[in-house]
PDB file of N, CA and C in Angstrom:
ATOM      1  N   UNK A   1       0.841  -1.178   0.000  1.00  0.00           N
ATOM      2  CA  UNK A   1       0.000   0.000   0.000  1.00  0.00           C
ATOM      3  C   UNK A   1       0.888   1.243   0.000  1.00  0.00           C
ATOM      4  N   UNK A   2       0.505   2.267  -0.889  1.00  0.00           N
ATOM      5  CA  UNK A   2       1.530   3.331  -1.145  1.00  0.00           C
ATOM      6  C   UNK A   2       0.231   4.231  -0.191  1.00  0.00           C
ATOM      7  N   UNK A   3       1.053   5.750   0.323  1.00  0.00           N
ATOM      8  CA  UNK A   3       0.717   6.484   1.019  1.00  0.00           C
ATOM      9  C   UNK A   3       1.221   7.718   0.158  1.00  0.00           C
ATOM     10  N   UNK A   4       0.103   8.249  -0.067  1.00  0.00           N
ATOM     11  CA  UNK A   4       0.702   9.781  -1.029  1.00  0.00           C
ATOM     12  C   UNK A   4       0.320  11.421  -0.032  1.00  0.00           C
ATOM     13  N   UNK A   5       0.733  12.560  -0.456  1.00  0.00           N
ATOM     14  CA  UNK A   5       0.543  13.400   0.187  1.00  0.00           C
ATOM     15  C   UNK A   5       0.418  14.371  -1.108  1.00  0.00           C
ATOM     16  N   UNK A   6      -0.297  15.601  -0.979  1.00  0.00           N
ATOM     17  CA  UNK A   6      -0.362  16.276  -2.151  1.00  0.00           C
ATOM     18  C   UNK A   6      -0.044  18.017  -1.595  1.00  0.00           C
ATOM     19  N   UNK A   7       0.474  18.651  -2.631  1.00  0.00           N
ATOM     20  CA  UNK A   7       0.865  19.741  -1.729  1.00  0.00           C
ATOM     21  C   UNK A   7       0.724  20.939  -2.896  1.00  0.00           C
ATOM     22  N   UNK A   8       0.296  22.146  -2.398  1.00  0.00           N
ATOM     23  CA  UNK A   8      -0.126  23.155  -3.976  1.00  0.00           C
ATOM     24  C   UNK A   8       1.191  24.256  -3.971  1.00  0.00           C
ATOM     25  N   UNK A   9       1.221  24.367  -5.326  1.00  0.00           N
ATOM     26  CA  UNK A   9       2.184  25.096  -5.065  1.00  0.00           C
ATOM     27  C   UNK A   9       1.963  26.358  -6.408  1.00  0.00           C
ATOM     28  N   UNK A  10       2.744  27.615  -6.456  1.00  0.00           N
ATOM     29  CA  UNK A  10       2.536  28.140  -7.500  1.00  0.00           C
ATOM     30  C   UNK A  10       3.832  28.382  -8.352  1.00  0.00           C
ATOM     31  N   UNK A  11       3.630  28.790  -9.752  1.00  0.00           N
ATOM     32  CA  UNK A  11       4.424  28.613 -10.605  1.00  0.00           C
ATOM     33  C   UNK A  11       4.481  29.793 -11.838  1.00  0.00           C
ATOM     34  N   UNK A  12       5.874  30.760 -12.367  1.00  0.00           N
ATOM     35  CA  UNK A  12       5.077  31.509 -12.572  1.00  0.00           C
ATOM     36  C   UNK A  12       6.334  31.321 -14.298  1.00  0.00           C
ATOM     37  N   UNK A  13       6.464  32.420 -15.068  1.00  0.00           N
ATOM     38  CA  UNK A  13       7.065  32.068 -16.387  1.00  0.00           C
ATOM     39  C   UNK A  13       6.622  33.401 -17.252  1.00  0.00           C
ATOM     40  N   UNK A  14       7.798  33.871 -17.819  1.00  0.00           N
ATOM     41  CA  UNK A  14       7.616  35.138 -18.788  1.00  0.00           C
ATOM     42  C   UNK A  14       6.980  34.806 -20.761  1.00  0.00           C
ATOM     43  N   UNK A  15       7.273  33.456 -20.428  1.00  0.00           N
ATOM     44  CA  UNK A  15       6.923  32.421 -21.597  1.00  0.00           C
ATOM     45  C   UNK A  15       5.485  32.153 -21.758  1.00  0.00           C
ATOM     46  N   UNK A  16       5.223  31.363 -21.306  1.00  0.00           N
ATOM     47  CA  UNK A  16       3.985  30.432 -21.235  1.00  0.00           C
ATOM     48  C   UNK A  16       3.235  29.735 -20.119  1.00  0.00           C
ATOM     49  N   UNK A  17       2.206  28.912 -19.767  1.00  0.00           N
ATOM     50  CA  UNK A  17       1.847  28.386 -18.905  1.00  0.00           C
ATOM     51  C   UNK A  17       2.346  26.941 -19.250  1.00  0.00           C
ATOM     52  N   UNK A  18       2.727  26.388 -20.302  1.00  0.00           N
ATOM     53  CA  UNK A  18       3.541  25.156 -20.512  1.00  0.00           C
ATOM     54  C   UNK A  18       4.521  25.320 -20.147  1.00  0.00           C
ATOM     55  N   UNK A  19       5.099  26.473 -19.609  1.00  0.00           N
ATOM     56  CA  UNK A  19       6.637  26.826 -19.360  1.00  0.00           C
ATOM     57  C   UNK A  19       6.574  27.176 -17.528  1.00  0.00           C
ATOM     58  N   UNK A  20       5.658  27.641 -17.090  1.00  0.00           N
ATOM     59  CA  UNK A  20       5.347  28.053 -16.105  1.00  0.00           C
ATOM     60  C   UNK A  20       5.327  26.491 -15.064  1.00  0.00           C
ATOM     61  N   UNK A  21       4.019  25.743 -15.715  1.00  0.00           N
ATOM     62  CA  UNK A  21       4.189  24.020 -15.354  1.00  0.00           C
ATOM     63  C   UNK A  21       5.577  23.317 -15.354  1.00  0.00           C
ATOM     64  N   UNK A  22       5.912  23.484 -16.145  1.00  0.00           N
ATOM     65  CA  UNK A  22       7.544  22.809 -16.543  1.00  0.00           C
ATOM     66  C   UNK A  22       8.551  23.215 -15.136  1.00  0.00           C
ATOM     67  N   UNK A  23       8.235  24.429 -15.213  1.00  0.00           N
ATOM     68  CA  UNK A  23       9.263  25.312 -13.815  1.00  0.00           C
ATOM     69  C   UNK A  23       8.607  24.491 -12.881  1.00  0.00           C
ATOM     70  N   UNK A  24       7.548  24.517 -12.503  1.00  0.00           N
ATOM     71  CA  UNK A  24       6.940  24.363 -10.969  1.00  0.00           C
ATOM     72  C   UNK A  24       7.469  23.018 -10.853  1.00  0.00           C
ATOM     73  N   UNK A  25       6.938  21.867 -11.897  1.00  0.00           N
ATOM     74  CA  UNK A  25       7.653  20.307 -11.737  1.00  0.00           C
ATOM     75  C   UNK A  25       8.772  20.329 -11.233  1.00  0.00           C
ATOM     76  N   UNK A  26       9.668  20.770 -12.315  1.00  0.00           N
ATOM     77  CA  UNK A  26      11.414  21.013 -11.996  1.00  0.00           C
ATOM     78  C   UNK A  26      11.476  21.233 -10.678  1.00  0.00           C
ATOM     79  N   UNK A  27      11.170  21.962  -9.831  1.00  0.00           N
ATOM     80  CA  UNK A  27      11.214  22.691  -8.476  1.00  0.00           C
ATOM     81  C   UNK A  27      11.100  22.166  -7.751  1.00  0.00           C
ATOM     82  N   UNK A  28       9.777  21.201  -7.798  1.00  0.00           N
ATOM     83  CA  UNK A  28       9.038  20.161  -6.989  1.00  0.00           C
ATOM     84  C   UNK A  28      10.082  19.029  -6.602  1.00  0.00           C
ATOM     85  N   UNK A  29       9.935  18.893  -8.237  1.00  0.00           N
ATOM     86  CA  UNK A  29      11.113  17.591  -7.686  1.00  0.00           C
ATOM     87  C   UNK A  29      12.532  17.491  -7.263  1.00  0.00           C
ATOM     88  N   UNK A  30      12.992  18.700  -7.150  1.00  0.00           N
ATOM     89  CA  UNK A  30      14.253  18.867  -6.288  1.00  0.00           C
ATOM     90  C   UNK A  30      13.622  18.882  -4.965  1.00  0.00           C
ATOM     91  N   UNK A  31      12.968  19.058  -4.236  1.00  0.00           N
ATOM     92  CA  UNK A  31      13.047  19.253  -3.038  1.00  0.00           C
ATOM     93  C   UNK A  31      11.982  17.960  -2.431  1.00  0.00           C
ATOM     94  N   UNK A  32      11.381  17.291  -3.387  1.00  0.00           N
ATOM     95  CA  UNK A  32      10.790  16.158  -2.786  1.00  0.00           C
ATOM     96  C   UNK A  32      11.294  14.687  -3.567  1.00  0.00           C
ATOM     97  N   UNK A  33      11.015  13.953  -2.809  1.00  0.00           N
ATOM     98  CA  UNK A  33      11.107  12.671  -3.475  1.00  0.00           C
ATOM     99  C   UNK A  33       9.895  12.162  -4.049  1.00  0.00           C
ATOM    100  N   UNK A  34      10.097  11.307  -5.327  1.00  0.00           N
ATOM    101  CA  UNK A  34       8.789  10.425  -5.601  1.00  0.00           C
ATOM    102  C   UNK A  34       7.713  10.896  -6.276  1.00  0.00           C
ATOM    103  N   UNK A  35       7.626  12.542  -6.950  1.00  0.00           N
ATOM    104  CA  UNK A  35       6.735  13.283  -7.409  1.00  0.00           C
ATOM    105  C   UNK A  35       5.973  12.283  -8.130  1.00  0.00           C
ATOM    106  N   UNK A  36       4.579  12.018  -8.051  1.00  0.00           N
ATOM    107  CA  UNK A  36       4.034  11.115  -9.461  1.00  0.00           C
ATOM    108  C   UNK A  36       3.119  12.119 -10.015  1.00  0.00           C
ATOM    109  N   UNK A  37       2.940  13.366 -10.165  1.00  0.00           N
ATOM    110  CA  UNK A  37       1.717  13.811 -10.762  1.00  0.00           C
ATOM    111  C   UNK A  37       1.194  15.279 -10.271  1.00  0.00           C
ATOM    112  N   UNK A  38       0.810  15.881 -11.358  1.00  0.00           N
ATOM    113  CA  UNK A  38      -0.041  17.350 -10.516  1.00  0.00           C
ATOM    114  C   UNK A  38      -0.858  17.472 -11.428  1.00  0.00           C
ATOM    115  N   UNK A  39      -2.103  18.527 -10.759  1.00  0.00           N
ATOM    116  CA  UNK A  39      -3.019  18.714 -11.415  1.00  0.00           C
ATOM    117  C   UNK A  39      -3.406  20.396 -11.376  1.00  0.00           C
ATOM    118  N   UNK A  40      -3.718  20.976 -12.244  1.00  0.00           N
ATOM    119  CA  UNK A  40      -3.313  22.461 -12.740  1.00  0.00           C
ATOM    120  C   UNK A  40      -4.435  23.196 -12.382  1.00  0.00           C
ATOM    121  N   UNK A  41      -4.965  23.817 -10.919  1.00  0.00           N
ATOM    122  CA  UNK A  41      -5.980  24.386 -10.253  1.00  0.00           C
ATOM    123  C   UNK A  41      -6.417  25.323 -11.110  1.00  0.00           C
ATOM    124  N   UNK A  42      -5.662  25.854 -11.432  1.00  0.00           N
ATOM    125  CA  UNK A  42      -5.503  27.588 -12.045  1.00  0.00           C
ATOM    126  C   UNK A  42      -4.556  28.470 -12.809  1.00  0.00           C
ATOM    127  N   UNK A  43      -5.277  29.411 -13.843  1.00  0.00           N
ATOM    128  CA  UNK A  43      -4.295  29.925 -14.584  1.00  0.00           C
ATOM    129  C   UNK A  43      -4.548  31.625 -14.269  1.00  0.00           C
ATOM    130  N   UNK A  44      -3.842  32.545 -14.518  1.00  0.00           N
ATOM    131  CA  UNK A  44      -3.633  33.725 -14.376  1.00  0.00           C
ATOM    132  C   UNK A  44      -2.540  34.551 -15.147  1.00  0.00           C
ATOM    133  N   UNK A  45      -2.855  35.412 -15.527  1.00  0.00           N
ATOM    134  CA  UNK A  45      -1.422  36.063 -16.219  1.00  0.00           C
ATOM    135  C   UNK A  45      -1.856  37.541 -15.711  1.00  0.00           C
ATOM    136  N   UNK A  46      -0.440  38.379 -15.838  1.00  0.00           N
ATOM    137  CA  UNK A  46      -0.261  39.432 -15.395  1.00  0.00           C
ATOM    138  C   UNK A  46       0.236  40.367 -16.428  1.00  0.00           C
ATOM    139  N   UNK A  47      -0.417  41.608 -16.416  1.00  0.00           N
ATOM    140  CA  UNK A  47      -0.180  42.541 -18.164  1.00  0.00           C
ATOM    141  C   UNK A  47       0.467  43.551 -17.178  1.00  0.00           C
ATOM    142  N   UNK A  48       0.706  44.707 -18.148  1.00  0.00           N
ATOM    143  CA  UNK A  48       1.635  45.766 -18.179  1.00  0.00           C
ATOM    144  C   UNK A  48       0.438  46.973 -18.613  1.00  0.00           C
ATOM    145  N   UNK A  49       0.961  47.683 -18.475  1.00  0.00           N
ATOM    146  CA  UNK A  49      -0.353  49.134 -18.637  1.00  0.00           C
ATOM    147  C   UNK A  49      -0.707  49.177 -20.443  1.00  0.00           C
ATOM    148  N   UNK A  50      -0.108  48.831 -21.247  1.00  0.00           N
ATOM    149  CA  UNK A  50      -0.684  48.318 -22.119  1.00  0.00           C
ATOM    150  C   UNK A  50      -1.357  46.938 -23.188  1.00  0.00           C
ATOM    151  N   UNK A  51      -1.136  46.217 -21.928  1.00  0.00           N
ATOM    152  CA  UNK A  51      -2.372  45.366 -22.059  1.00  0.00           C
ATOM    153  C   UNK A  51      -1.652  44.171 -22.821  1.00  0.00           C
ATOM    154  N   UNK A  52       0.179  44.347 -22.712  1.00  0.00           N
ATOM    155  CA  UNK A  52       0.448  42.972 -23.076  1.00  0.00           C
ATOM    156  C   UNK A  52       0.710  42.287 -21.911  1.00  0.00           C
ATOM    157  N   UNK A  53       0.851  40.445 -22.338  1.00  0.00           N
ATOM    158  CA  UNK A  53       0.811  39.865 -21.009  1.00  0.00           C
ATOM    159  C   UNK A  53       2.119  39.858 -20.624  1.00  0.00           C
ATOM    160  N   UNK A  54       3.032  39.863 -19.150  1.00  0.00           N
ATOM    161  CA  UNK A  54       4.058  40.018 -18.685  1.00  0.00           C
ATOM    162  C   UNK A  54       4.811  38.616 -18.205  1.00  0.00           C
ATOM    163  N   UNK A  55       3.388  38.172 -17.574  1.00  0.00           N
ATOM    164  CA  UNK A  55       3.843  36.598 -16.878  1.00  0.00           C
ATOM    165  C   UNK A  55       2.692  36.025 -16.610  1.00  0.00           C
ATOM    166  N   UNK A  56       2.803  34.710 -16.834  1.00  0.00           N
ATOM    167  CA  UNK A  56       1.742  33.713 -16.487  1.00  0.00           C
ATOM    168  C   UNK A  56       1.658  32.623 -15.493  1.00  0.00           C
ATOM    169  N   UNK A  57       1.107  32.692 -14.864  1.00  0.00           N
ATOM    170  CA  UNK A  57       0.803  31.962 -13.359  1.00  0.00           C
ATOM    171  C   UNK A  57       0.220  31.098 -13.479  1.00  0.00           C
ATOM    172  N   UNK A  58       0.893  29.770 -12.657  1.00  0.00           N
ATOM    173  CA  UNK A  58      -0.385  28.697 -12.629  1.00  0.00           C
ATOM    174  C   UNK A  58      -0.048  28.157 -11.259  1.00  0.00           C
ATOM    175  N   UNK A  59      -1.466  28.162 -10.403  1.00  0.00           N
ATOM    176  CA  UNK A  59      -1.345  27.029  -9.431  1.00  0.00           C
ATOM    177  C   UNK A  59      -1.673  25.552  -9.804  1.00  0.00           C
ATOM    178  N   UNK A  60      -0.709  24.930  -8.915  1.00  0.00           N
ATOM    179  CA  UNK A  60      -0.976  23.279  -9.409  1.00  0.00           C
ATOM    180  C   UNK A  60      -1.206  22.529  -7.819  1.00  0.00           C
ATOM    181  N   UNK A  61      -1.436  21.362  -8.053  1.00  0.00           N
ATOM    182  CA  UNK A  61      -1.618  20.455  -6.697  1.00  0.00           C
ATOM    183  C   UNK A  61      -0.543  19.503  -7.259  1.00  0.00           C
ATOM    184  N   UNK A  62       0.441  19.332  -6.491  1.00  0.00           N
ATOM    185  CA  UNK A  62       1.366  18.335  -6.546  1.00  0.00           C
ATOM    186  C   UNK A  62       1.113  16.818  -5.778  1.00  0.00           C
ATOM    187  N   UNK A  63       1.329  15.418  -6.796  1.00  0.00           N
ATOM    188  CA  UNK A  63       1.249  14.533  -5.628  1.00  0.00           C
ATOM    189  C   UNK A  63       2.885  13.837  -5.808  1.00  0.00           C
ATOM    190  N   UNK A  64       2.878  13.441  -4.541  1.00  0.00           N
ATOM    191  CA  UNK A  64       4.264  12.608  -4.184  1.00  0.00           C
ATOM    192  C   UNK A  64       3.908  11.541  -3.336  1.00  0.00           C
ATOM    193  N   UNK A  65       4.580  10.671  -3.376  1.00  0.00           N
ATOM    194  CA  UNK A  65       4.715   9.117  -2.348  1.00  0.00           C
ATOM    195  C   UNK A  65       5.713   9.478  -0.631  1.00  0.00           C
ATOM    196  N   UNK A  66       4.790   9.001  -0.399  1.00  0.00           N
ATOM    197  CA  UNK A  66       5.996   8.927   1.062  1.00  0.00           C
ATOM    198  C   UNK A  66       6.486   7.709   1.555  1.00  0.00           C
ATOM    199  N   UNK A  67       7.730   7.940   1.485  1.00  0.00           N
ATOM    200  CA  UNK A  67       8.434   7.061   1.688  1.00  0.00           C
ATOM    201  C   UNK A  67       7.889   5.371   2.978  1.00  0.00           C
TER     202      UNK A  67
END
């Protein structure tokens, strides 16, 4: 029987929200063991006074195994 824990985290990227996800994984899995999976709560981006976008945000729910 595996025992998982899930933990949210946010993620942010001057690129994309495929790029933004990519970062948050990367991140995740340095500091935990066993990452199997996240699931992408939310998206958001942030503009500039003329209305282009600057950065894009995503919260995710991370799951991992415990040891």
């Amino acid at each position: 029987m595996s025992v998982a824990k899930v933990i949210e985290i946010m993620a942010d990227s001057d690129k994309s929200f495929e790029d933004a996800m990519q970062k948050g994984l990367k991140k995740a899995h340095k500091s935990l063991n066993n990452v199997r999976g996240a699931w992408i709560e939310g998206q958001k981006v942030i503009c500039d006074a003329e209305g282009n976008i600057t950065e894009y945000r995503v919260q995710m729910k991370v799951t991992f195994v415990l040891g």
